[in-house]
Protein backbone atom coordinates (compact mmCIF):
# COMPACT_ATOMS: atom_id res chain seq x y z
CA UNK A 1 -37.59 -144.73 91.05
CA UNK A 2 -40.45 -147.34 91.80
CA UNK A 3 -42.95 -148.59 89.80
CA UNK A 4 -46.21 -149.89 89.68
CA UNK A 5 -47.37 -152.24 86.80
CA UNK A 6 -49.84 -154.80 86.03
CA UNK A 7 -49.61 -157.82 83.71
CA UNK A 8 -51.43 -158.15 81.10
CA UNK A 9 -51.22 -161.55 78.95
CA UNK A 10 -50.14 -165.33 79.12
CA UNK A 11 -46.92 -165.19 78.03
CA UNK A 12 -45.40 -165.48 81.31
CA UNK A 13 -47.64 -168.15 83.04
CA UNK A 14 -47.48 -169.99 85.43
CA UNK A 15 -44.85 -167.12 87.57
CA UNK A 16 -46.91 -164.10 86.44
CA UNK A 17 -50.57 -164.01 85.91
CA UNK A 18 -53.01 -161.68 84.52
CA UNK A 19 -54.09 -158.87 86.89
CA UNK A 20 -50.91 -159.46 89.02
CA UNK A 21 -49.08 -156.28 90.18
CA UNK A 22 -45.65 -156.10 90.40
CA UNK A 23 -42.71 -153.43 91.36
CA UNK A 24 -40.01 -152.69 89.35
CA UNK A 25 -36.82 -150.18 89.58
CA UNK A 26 -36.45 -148.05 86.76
CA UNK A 27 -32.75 -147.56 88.44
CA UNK A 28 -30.52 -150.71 88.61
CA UNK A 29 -27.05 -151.53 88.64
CA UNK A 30 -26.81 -154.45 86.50
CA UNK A 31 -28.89 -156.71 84.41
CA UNK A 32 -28.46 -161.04 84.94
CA UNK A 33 -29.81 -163.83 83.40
CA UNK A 34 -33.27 -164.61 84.44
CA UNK A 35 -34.30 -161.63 85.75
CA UNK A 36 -37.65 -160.04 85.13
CA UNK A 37 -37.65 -156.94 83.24
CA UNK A 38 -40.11 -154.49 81.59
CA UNK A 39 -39.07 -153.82 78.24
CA UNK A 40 -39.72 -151.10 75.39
CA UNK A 41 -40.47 -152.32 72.27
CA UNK A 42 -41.39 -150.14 69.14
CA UNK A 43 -45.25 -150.83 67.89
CA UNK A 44 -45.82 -153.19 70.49
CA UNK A 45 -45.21 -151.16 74.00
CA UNK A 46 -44.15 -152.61 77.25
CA UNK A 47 -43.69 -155.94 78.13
CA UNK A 48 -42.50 -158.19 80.72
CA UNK A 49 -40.24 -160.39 79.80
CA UNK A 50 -37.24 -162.64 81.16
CA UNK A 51 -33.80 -162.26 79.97
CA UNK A 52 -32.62 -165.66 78.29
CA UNK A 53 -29.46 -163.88 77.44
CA UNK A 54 -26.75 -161.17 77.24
CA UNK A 55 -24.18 -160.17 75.29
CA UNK A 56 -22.16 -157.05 76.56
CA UNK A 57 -25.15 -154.65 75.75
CA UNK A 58 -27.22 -156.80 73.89
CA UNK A 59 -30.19 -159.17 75.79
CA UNK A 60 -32.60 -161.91 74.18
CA UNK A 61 -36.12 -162.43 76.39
CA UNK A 62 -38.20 -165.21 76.80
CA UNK A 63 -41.56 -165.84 78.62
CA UNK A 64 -41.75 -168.22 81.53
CA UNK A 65 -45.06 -169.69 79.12
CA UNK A 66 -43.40 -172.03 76.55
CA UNK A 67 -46.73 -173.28 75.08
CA UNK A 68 -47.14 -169.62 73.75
CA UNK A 69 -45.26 -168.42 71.05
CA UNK A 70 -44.12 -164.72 70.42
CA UNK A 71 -42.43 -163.23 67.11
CA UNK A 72 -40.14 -161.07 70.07
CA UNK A 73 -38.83 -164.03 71.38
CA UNK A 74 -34.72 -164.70 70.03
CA UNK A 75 -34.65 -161.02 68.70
CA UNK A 76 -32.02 -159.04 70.00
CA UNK A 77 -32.20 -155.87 72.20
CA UNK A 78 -30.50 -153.20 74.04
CA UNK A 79 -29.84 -153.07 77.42
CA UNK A 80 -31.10 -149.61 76.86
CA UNK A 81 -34.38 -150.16 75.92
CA UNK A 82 -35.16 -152.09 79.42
CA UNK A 83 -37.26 -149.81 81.76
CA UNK A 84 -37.64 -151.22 84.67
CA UNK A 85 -35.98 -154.72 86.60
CA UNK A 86 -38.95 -156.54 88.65
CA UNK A 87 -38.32 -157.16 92.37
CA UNK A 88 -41.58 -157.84 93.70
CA UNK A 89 -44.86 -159.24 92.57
CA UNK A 90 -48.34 -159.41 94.53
């Protein structure tokens, strides 16, 4: 399934910018380091993130932004909890 989101934030400046759209597959076979995910996160909803790290099926994110901080940055989380892999922004 495909779809639809727009980014909200400037935690992933200068690659993603506010109001940009972007696709993602809710269906994908694996996950990599750097890719561009929408992720789930309790009390704080969806974000878009990219993966610094994995660990069989545990991932660390980052944002592209480094001069803005983020308490969900170097927290661990599951592979399961990633909704969607971006493969196209506009």
């Amino acid at each position: 399934m495909i779809n639809l989101h727009r980014v909200r934030g400037q935690s992933m400046i200068p690659n993603f910018n506010e109001n940009d759209l972007v696709l993602s597959l809710k269906y994908f076979r694996s996950l990599r380091v750097d890719d561009v995910i929408l992720l789930d996160i309790p009390k704080i909803g969806t974000v878009l993130k990219r993966i610094k790290s994995i660990n069989g099926t545990d991932i660390i994110i980052d944002g592209d932004n480094k001069e803005y901080p983020s308490e969900i940055y170097n927290k661990k989380y599951k592979t399961n909890d990633v909704i969607g892999k971006v493969f196209f922004k506009f």
